[in-house]
C-alpha atoms as a PDB file:
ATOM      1  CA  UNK A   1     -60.682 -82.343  -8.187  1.00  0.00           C
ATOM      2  CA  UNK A   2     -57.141 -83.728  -9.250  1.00  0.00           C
ATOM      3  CA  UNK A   3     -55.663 -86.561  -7.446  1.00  0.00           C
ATOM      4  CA  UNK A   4     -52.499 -86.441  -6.139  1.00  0.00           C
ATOM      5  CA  UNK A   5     -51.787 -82.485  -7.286  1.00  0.00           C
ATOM      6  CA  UNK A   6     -50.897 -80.103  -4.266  1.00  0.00           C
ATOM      7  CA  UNK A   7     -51.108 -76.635  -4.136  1.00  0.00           C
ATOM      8  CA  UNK A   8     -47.667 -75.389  -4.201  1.00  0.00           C
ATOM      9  CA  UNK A   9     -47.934 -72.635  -2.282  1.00  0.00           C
ATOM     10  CA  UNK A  10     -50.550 -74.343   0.660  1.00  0.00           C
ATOM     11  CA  UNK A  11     -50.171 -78.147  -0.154  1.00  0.00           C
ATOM     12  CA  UNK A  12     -54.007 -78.607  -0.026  1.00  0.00           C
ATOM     13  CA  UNK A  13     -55.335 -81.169  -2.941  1.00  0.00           C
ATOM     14  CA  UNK A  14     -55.502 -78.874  -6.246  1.00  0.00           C
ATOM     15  CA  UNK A  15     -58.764 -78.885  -8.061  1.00  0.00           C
ATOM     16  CA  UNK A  16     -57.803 -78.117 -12.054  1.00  0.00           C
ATOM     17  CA  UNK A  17     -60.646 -77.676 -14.603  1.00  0.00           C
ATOM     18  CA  UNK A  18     -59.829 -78.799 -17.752  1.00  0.00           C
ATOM     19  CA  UNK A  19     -60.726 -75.404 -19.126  1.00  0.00           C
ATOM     20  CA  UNK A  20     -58.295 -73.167 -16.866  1.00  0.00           C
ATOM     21  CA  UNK A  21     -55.366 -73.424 -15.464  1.00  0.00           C
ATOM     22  CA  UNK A  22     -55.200 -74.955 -12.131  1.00  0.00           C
ATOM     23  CA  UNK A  23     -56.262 -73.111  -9.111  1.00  0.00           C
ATOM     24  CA  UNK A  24     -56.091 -73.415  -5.125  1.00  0.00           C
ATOM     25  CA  UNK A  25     -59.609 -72.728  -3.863  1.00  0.00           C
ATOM     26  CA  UNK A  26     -57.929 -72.092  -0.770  1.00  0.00           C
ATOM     27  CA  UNK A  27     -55.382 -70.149  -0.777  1.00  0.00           C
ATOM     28  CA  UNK A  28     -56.108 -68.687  -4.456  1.00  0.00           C
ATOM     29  CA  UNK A  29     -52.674 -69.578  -5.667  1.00  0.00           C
ATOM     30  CA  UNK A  30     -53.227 -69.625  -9.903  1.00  0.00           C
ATOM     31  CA  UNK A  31     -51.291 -71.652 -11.986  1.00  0.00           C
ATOM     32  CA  UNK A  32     -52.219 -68.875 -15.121  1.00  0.00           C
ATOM     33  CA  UNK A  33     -49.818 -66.323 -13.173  1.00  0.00           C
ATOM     34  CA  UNK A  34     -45.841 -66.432 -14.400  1.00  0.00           C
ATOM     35  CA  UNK A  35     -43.249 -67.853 -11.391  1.00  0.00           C
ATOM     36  CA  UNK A  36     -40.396 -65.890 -13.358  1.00  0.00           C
ATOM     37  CA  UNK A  37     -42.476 -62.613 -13.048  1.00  0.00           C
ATOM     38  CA  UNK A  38     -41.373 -61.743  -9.331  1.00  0.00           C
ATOM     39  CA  UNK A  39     -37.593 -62.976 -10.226  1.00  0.00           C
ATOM     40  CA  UNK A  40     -37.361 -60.978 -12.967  1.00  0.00           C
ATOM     41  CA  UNK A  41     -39.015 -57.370 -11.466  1.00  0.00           C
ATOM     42  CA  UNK A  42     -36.600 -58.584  -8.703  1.00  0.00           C
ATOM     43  CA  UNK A  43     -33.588 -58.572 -11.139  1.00  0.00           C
ATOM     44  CA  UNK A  44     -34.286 -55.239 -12.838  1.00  0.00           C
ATOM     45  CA  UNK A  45     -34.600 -53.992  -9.406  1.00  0.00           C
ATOM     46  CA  UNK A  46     -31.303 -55.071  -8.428  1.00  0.00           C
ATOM     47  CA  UNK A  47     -29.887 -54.081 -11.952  1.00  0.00           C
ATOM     48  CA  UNK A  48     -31.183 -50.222 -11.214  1.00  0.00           C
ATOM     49  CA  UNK A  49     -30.100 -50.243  -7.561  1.00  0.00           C
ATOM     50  CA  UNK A  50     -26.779 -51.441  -8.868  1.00  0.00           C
ATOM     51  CA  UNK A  51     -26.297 -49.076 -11.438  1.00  0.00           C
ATOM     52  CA  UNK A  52     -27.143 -46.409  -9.125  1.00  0.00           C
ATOM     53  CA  UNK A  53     -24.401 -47.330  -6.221  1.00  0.00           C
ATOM     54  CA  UNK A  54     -21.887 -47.824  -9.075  1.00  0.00           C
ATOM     55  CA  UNK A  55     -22.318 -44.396 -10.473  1.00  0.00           C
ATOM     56  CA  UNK A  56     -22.657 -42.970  -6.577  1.00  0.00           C
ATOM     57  CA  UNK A  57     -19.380 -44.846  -6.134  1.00  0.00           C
ATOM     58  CA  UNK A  58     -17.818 -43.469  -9.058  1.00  0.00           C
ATOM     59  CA  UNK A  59     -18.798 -40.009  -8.082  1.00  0.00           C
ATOM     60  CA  UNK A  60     -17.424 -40.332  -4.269  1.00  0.00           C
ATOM     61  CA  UNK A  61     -14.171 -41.289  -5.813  1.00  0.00           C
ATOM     62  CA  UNK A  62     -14.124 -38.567  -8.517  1.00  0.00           C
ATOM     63  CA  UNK A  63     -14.735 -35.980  -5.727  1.00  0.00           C
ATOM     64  CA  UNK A  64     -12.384 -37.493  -2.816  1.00  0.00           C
ATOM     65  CA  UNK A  65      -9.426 -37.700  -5.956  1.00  0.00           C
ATOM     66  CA  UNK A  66     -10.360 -33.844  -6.436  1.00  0.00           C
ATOM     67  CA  UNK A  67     -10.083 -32.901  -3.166  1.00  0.00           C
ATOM     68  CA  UNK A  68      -6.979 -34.716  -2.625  1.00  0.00           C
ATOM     69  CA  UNK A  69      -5.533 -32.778  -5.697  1.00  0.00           C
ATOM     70  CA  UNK A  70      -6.245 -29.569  -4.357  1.00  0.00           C
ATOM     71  CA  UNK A  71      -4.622 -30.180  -0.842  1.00  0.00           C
ATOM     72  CA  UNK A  72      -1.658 -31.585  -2.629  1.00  0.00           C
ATOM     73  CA  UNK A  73      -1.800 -27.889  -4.794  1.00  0.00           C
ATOM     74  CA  UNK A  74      -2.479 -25.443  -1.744  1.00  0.00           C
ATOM     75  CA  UNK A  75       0.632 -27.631  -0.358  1.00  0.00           C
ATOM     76  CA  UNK A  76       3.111 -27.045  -2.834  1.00  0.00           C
ATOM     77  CA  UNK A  77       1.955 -23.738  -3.939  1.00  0.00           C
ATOM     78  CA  UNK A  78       3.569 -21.974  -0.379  1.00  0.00           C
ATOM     79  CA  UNK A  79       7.240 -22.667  -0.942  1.00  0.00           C
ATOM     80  CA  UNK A  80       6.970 -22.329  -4.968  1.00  0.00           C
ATOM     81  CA  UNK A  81       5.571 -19.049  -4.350  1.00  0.00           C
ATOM     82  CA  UNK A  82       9.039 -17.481  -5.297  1.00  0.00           C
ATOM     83  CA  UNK A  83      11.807 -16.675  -3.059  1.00  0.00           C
ATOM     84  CA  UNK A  84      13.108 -13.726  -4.990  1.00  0.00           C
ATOM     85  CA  UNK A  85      12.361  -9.738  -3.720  1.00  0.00           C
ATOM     86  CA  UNK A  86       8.894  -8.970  -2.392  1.00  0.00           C
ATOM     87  CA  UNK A  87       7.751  -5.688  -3.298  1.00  0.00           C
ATOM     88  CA  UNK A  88       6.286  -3.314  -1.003  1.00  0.00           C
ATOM     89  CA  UNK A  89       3.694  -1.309  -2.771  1.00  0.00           C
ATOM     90  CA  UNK A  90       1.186   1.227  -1.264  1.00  0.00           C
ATOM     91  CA  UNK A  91       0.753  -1.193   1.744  1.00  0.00           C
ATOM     92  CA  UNK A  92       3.691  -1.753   3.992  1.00  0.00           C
ATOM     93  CA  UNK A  93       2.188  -4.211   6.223  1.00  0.00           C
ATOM     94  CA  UNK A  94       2.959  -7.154   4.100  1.00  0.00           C
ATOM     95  CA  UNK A  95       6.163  -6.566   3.037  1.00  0.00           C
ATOM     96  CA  UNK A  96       7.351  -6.028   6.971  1.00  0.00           C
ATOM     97  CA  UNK A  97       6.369  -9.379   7.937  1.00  0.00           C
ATOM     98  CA  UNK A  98       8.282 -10.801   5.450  1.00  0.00           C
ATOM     99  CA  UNK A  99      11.619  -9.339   6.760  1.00  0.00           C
ATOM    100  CA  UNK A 100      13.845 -12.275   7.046  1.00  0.00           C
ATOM    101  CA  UNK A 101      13.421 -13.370   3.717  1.00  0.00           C
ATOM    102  CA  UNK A 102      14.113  -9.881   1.841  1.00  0.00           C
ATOM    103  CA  UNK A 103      16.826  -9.142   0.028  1.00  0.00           C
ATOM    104  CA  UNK A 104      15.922  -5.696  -1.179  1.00  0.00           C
ATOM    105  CA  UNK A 105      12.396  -4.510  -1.641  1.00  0.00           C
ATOM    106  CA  UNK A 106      11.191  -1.775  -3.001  1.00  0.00           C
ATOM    107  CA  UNK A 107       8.206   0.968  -3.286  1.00  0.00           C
ATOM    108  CA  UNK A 108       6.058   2.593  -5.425  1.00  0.00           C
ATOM    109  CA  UNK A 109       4.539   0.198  -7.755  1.00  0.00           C
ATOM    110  CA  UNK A 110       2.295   2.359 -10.072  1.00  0.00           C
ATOM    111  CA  UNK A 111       4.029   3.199 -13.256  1.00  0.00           C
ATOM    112  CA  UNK A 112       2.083   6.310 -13.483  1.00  0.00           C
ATOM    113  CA  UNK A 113       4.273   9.793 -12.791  1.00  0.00           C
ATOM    114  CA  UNK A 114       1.757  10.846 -10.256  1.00  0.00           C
ATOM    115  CA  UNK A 115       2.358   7.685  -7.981  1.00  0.00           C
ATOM    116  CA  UNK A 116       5.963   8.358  -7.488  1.00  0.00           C
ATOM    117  CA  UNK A 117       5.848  10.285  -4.610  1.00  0.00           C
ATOM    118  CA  UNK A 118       2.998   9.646  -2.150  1.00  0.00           C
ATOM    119  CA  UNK A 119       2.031  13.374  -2.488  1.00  0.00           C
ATOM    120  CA  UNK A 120       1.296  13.488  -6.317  1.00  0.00           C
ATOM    121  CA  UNK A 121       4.705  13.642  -8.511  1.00  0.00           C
ATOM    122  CA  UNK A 122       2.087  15.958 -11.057  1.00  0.00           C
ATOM    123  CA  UNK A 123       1.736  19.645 -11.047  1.00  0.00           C
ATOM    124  CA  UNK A 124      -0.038  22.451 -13.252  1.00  0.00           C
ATOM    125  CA  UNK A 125       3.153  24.195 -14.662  1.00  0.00           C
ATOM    126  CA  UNK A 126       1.639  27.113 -13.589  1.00  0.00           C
ATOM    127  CA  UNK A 127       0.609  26.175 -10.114  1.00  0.00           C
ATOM    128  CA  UNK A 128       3.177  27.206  -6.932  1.00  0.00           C
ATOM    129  CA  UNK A 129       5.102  24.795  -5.545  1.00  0.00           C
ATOM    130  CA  UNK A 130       3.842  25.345  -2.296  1.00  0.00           C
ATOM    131  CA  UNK A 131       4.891  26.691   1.227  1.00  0.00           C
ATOM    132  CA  UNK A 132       8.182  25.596   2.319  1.00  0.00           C
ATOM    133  CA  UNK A 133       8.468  24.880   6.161  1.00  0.00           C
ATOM    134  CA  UNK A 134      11.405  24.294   8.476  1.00  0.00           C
ATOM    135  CA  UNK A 135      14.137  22.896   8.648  1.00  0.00           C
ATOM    136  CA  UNK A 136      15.731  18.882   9.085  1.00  0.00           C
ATOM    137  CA  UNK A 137      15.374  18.498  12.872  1.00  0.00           C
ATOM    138  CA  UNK A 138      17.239  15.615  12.601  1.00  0.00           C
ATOM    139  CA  UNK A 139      20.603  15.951  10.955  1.00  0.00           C
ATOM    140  CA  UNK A 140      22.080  13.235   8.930  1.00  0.00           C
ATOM    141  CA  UNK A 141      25.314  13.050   9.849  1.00  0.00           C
ATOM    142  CA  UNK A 142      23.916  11.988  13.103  1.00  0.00           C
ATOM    143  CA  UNK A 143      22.661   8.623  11.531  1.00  0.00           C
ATOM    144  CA  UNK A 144      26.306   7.133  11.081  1.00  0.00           C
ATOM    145  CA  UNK A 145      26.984   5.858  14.000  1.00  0.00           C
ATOM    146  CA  UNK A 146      27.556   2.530  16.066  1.00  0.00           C
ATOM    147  CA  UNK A 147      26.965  -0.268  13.334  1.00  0.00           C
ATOM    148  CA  UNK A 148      27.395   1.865  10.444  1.00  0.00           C
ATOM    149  CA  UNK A 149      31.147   1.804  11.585  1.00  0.00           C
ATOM    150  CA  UNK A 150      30.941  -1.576   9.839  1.00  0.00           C
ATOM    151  CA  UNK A 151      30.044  -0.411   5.798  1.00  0.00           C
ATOM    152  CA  UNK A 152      30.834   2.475   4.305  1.00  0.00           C
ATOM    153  CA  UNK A 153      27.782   3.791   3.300  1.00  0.00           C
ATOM    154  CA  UNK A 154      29.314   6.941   1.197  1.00  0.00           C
ATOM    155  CA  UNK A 155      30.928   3.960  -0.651  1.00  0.00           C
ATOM    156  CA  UNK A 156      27.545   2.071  -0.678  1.00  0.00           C
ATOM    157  CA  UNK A 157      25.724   5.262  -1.816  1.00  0.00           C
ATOM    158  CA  UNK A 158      27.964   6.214  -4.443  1.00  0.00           C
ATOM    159  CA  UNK A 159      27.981   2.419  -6.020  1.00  0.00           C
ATOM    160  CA  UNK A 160      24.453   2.349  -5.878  1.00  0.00           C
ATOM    161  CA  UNK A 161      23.960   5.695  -8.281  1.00  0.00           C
ATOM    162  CA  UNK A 162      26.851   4.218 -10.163  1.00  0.00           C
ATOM    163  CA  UNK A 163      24.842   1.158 -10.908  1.00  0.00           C
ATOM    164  CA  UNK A 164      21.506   3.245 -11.715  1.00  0.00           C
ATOM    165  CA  UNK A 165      23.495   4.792 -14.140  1.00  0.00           C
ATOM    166  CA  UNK A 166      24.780   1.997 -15.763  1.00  0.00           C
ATOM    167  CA  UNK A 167      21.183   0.856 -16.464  1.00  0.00           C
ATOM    168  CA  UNK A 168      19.462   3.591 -17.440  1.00  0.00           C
ATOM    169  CA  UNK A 169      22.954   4.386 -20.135  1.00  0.00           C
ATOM    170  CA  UNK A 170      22.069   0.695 -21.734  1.00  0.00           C
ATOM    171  CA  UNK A 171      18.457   2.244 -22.298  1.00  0.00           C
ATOM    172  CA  UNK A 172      19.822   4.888 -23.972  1.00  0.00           C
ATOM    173  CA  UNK A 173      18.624   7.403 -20.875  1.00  0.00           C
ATOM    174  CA  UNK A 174      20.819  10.321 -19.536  1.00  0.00           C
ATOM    175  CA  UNK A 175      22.597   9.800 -16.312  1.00  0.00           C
ATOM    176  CA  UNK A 176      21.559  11.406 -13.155  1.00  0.00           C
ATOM    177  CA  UNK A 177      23.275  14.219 -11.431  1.00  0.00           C
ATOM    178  CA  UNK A 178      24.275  12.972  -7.872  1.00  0.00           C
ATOM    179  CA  UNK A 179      22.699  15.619  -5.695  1.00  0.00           C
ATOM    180  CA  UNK A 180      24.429  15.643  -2.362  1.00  0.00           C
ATOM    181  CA  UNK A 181      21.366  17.829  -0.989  1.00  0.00           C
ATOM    182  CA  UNK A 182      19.162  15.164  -1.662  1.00  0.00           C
ATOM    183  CA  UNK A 183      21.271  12.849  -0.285  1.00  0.00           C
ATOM    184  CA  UNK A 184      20.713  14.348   2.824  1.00  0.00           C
ATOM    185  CA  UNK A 185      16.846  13.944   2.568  1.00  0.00           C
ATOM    186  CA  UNK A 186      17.161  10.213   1.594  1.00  0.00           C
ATOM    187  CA  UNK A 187      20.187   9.470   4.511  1.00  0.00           C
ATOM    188  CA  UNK A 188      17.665  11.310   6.820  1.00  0.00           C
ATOM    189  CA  UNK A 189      14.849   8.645   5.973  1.00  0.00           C
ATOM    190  CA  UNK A 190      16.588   5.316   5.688  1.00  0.00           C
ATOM    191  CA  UNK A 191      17.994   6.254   9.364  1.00  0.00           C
ATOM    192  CA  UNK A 192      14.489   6.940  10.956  1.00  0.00           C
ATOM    193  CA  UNK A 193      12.951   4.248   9.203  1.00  0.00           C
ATOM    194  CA  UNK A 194      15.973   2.100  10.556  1.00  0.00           C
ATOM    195  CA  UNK A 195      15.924   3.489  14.252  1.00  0.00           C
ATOM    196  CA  UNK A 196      12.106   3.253  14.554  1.00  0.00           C
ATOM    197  CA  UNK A 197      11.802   0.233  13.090  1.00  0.00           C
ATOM    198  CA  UNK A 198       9.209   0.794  10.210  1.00  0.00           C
ATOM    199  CA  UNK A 199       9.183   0.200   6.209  1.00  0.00           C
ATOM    200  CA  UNK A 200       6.905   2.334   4.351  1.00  0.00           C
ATOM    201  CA  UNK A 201       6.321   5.684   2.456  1.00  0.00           C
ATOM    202  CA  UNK A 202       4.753   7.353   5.132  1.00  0.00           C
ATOM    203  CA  UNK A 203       6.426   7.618   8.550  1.00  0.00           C
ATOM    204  CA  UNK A 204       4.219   6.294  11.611  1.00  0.00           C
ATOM    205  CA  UNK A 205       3.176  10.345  12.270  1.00  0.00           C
ATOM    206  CA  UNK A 206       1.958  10.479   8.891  1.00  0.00           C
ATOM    207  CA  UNK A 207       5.407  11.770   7.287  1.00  0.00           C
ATOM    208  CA  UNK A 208       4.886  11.695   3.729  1.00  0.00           C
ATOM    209  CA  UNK A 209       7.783  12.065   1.064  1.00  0.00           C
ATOM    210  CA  UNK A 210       6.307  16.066   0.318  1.00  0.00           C
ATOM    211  CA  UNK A 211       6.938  16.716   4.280  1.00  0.00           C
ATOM    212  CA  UNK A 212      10.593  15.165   4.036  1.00  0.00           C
ATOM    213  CA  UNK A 213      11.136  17.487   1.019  1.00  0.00           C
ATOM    214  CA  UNK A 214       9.686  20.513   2.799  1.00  0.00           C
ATOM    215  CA  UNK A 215      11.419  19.750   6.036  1.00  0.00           C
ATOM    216  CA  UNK A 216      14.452  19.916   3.704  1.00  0.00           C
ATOM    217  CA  UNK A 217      13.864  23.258   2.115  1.00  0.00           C
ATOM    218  CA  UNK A 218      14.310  20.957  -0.800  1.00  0.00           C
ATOM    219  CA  UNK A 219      11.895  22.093  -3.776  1.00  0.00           C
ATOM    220  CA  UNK A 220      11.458  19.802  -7.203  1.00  0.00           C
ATOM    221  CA  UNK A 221       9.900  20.615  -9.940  1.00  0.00           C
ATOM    222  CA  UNK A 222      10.683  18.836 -13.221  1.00  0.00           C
ATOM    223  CA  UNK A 223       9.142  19.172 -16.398  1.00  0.00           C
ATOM    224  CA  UNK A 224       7.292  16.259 -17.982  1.00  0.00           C
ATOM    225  CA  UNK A 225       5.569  17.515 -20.573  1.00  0.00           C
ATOM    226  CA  UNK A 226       4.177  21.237 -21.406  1.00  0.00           C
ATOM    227  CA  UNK A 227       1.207  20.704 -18.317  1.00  0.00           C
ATOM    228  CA  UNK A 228       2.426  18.451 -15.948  1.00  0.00           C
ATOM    229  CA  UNK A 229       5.693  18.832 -13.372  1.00  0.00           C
ATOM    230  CA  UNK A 230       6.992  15.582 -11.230  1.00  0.00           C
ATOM    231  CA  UNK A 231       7.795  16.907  -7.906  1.00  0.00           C
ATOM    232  CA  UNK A 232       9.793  13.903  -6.354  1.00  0.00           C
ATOM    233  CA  UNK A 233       9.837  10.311  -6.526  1.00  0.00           C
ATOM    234  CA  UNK A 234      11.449   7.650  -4.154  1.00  0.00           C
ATOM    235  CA  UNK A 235      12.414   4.241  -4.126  1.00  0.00           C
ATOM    236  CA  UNK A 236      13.070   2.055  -0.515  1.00  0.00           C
ATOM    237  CA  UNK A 237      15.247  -1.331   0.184  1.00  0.00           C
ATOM    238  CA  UNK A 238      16.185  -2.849   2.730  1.00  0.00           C
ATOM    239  CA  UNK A 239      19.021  -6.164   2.819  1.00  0.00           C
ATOM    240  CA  UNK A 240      21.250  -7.613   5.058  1.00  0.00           C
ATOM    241  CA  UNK A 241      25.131  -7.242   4.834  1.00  0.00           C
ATOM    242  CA  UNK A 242      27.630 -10.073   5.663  1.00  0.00           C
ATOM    243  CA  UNK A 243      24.783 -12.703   6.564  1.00  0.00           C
ATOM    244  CA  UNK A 244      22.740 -14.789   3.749  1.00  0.00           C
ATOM    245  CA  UNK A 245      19.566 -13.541   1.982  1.00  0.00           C
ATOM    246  CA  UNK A 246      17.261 -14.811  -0.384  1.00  0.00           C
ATOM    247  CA  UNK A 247      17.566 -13.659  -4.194  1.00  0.00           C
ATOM    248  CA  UNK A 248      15.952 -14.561  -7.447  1.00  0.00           C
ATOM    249  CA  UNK A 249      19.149 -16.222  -8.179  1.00  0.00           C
ATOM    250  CA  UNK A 250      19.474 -18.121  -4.624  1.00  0.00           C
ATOM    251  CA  UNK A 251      21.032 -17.393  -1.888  1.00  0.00           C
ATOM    252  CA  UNK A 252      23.602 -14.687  -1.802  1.00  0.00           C
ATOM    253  CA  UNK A 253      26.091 -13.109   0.911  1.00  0.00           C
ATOM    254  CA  UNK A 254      27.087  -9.628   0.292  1.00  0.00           C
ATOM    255  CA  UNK A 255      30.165  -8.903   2.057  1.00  0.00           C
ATOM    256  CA  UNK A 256      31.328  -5.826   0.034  1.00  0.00           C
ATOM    257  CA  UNK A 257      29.698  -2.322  -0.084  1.00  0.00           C
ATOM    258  CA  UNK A 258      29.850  -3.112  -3.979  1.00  0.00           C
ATOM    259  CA  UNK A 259      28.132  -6.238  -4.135  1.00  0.00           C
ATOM    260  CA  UNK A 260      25.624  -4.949  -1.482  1.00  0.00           C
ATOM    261  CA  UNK A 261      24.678  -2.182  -3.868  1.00  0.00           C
ATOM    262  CA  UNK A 262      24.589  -4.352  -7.049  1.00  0.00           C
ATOM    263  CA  UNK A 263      21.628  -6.145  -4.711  1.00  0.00           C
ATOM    264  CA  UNK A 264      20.021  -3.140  -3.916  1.00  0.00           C
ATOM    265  CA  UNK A 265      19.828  -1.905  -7.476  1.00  0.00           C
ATOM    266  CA  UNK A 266      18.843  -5.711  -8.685  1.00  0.00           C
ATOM    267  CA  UNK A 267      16.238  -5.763  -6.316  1.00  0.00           C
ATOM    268  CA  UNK A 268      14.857  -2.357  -7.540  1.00  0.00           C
ATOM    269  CA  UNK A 269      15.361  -3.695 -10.900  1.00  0.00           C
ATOM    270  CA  UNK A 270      13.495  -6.907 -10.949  1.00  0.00           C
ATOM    271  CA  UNK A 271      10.419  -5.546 -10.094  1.00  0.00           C
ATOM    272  CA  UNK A 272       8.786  -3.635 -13.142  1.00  0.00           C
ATOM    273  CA  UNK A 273       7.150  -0.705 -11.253  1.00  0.00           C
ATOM    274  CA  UNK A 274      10.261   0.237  -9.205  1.00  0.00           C
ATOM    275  CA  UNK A 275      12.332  -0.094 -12.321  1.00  0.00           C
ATOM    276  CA  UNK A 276      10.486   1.905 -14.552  1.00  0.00           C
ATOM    277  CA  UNK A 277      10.088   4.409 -11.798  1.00  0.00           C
ATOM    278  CA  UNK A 278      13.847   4.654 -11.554  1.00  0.00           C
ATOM    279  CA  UNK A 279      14.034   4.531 -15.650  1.00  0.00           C
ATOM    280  CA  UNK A 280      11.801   7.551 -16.209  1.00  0.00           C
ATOM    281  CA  UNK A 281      13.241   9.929 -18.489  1.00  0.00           C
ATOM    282  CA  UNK A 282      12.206  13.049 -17.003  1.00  0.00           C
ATOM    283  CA  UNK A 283      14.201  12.624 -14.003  1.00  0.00           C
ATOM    284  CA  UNK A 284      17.403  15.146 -13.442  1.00  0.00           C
ATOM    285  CA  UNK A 285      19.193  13.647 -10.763  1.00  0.00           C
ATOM    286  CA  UNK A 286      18.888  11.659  -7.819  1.00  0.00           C
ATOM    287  CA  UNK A 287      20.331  11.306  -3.941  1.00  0.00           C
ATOM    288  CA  UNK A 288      20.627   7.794  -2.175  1.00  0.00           C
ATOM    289  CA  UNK A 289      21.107   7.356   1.428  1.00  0.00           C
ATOM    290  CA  UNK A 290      22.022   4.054   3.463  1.00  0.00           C
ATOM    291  CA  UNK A 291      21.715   3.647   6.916  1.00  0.00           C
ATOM    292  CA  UNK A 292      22.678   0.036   8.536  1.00  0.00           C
ATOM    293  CA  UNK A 293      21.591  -1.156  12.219  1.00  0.00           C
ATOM    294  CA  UNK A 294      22.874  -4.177  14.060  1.00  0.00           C
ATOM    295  CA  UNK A 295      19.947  -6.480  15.226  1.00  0.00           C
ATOM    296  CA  UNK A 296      20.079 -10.129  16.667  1.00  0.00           C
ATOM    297  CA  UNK A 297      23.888  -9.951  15.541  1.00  0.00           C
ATOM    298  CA  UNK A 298      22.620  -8.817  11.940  1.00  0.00           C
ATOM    299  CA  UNK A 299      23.646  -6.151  10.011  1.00  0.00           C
ATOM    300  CA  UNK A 300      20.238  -4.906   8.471  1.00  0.00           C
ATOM    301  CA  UNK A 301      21.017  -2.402   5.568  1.00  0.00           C
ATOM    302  CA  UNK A 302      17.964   0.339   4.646  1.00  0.00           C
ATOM    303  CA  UNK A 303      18.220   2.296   1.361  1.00  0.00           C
ATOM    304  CA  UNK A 304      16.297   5.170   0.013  1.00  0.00           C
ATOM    305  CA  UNK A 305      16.400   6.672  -3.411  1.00  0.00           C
ATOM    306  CA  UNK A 306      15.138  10.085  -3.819  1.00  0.00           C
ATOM    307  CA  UNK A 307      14.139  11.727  -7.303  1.00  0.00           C
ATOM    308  CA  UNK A 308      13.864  15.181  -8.725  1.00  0.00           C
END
């Protein structure tokens, strides 16, 4: 046994052969085995559990800075959706909550002859026009009353086919007739649509733009090619006279029956179904009627466009 060498891990006297490394016969501590050995597992242990909560760090961030992006997104995308006309299509729902912030909107989107009137604008040449049944229960001269004092919607009407005209010309399309008996259909639906408060193709009751012709005695039938007759099409806007609205080109104030038809007719315009339905070469001639009703001290202005 060695003199005066402990065990380093006990502190009993160390016996150490001269042909081995030392050795505690007590607690079986052996000088052979490597100190660094536990410090250096210990280190690479460290190193991987480090690595590991770095990249896990890294990742946390990466996602939290995503999600952040995407809440800052779904934020600004609400008031840069556009504040130009919505366009009522097939479903009127979502255009009438959006009331305060039209300027003119319009209907019909499909480009395709049969979706201008919500009856089928296509025919066999050949086939009847159908049964025609009664006659306007509601006449249109009684729509101009009380706030329609304030516009003159004859005016209004007549600028608005004046303006049609003037865009379909540039395209190199004939003018439309203005057909007073028409008129009478349209004036007839932008007053009920106006007194019962609605804004869509068909009427609450189911009133489709085939029953307003029939009701009418008004019958359309215009060639399109040598199959296929359009029997009607229509257009609808609504705007506010004298008070601000919302445009594509910013706010705007139309206190003129000419400048509220110029934003009747842009309105129809800027929207590429309504425009091309209003553009389509096949058409003859055309009636517009305007109705306006006072509400929460607002003149509200509905028009509707009728084809044949």
């Amino acid at each position: 046994m060695s003199e005066g060498v402990t065990c380093p891990r006990c502190d009993r006297p160390l016996a150490r052969p001269e042909e081995r490394a030392p050795r505690c016969q007590y607690c079986g501590w052996d000088g052979a085995q490597r100190a660094p050995q536990r410090s250096e597992a210990r280190s690479r242990s460290r190193g991987v559990t480090g690595t590991l909560a770095r990249g896990l760090s890294s990742l946390v961030g990466t996602l939290v800075r995503i999600a952040l992006i995407v809440a800052v997104l779904s934020l600004v995308a609400v008031p840069l959706g556009g504040t130009g006309v919505p366009v009522l299509d097939s479903i009127a729902g979502d255009a009438y909550d959006t009331l305060e912030e039209l300027s003119a909107s319009v209907a019909d989107r499909n480009p395709d002859p049969a979706s201008a009137s919500p009856d089928g604008a296509e025919r066999e040449r050949n086939e009847s026009a159908g049964a025609v049944s009664g006659s306007a229960s509601t006449s249109a001269n009684a729509s101009a009353s009380d706030s329609n004092s304030a516009i003159d919607r004859a005016a209004t009407e007549r600028y608005i086919h004046q303006y049609i005209n003037e865009e379909r010309t540039e395209r190199g399309l004939e003018p439309l007739e203005f057909d007073t008996e028409l008129r009478e259909v349209a004036r007839y639906y932008s007053d009920r649509m106006a007194r019962e408060g609605f804004f869509a193709h068909t009427a609450p009751d189911g009133d489709t733009l085939a029953d307003r012709y029939d009701r009418f005695e008004y019958d359309c039938r215009v060639a399109i090619d040598d199959g296929r007759v359009a029997t009607g099409g229509e257009n609808l806007a609504y705007t506010f006279y004298d008070a601000p609205v919302r445009t594509d080109s910013g706010m705007e104030v139309y206190d003129s029956e000419r400048e509220l038809a110029r934003g009747i007719v842009d309105g129809w315009m800027n929207s590429t179904g309504h425009r091309e339905n209003l553009l389509r070469p096949y058409w003859e001639g055309e009636g517009i009627g305007v109705y306006a009703t006072e509400e929460e001290g607002r003149l509200r202005v509905y028009a509707t466009q009728h084809f044949c």
